[in-house]
C-alpha atoms as a PDB file:
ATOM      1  CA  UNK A   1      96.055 122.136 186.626  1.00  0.00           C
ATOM      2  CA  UNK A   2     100.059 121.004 186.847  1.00  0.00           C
ATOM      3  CA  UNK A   3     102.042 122.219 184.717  1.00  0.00           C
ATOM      4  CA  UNK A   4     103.336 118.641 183.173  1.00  0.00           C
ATOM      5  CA  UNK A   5     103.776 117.682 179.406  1.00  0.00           C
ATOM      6  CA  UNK A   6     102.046 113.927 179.245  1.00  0.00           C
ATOM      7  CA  UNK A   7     104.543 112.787 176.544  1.00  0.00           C
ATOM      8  CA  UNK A   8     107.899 114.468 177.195  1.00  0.00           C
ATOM      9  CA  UNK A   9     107.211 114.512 180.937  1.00  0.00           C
ATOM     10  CA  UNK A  10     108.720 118.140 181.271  1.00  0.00           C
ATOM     11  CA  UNK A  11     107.584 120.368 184.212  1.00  0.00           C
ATOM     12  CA  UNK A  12     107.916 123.523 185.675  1.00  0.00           C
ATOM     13  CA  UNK A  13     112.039 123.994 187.307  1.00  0.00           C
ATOM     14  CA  UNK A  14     113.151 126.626 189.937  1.00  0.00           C
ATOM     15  CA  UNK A  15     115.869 128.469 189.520  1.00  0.00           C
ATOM     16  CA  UNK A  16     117.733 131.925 190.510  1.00  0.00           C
ATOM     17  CA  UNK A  17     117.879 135.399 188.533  1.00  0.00           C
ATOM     18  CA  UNK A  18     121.609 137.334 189.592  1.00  0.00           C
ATOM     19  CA  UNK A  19     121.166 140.930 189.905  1.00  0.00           C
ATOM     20  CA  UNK A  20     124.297 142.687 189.238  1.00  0.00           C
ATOM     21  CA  UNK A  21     125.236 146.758 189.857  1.00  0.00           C
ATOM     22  CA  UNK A  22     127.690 148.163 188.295  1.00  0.00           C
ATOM     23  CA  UNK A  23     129.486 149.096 185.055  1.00  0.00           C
ATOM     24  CA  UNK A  24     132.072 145.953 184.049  1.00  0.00           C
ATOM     25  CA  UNK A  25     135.930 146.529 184.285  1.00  0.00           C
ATOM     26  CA  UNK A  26     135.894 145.933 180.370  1.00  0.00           C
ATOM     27  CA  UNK A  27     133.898 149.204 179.737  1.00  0.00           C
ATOM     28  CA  UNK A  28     135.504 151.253 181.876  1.00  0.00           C
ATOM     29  CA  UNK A  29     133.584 150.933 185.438  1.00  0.00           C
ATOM     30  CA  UNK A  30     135.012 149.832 188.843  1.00  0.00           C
ATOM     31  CA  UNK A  31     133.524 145.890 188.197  1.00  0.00           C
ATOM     32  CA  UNK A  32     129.846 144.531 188.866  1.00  0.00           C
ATOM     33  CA  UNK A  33     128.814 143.379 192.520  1.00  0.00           C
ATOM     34  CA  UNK A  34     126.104 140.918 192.907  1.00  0.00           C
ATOM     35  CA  UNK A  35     123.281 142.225 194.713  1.00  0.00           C
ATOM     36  CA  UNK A  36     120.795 140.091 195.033  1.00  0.00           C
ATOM     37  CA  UNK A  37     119.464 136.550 194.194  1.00  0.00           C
ATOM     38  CA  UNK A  38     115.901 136.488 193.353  1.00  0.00           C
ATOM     39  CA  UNK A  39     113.848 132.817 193.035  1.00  0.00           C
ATOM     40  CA  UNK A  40     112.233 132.613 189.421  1.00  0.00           C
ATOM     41  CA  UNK A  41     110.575 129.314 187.729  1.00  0.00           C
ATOM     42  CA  UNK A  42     111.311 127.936 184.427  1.00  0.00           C
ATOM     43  CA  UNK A  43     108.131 126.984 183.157  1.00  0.00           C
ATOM     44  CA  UNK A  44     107.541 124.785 179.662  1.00  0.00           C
ATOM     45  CA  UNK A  45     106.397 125.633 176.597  1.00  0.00           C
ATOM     46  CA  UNK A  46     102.723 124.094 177.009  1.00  0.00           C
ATOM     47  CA  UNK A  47      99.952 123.773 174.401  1.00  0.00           C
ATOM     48  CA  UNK A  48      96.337 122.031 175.025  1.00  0.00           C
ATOM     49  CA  UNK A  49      95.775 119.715 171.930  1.00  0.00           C
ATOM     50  CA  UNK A  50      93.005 118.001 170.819  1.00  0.00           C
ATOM     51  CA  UNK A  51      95.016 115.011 168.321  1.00  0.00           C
ATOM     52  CA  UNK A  52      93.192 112.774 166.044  1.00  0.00           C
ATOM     53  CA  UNK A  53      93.577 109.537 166.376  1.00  0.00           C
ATOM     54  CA  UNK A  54      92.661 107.506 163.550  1.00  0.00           C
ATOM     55  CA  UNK A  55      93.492 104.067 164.892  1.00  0.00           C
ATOM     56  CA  UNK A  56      90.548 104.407 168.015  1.00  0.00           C
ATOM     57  CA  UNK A  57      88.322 106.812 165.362  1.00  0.00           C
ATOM     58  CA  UNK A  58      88.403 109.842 168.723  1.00  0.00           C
ATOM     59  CA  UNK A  59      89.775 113.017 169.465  1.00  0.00           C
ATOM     60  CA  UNK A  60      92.261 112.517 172.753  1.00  0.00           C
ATOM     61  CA  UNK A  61      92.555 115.826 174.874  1.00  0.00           C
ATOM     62  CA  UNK A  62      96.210 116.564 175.767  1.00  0.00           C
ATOM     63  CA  UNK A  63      98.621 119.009 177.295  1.00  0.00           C
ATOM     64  CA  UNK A  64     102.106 118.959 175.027  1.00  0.00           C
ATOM     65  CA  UNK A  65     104.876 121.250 175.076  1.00  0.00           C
ATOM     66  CA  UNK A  66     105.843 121.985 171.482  1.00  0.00           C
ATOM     67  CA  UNK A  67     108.721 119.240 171.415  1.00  0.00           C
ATOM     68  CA  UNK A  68     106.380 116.930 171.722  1.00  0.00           C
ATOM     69  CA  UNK A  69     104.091 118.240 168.991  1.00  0.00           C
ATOM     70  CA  UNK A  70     106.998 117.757 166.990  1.00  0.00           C
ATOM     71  CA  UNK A  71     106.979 114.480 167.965  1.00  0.00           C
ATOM     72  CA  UNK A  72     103.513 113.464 167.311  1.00  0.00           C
ATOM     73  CA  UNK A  73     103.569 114.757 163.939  1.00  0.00           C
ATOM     74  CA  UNK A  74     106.893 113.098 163.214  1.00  0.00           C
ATOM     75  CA  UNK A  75     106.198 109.337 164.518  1.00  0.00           C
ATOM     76  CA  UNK A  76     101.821 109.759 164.544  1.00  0.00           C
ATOM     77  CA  UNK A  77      99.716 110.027 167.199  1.00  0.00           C
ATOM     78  CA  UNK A  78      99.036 106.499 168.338  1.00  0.00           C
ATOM     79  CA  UNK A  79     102.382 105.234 168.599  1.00  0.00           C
ATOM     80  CA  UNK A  80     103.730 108.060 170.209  1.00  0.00           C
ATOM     81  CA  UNK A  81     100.999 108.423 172.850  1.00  0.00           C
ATOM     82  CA  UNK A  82     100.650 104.506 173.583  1.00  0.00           C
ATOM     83  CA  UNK A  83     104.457 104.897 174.036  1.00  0.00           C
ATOM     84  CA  UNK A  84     104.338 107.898 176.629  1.00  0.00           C
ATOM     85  CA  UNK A  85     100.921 105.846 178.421  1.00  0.00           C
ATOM     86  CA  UNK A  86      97.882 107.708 177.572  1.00  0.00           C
ATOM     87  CA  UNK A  87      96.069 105.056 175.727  1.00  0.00           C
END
């Protein structure tokens, strides 16, 4: 399964790690040298959700990040997801 929120829209983003050697000028070492660049993914703070929707009287199955969740409890459930498309 992707790993997409259906409200927020937020997915998984690539990105680097910097690997440094070396104690730092400031503590009393020779400076840090960059060794390597390694690939690494930023993946989203996903939760599967079963919400309540009183206006339709039926669970709806979802995959939110926990923004989202915020979201749904602030503005309810059915205006929120007929907003984002799901209904």
């Amino acid at each position: 399964m992707s790993k997409v929120c259906t409200i927020t829209g937020a997915h998984v983003s690539r990105g680097h790690v910097i690997h440094r050697r070396g104690l730092a000028k400031k503590k009393g070492g020779i400076g840090q040298h960059v060794t390597a660049n390694t690939k690494r993914t930023f993946t989203p703070n996903l939760k599967d959700r079963r919400i309540w929707v009183p206006e339709l009287s039926k669970f709806i199955k979802v995959k939110l990040t926990a923004r989202a969740l915020k979201t749904v409890a602030k503005n309810g459930a059915f205006s929120t997801l007929k907003k984002a498309g799901v209904i």
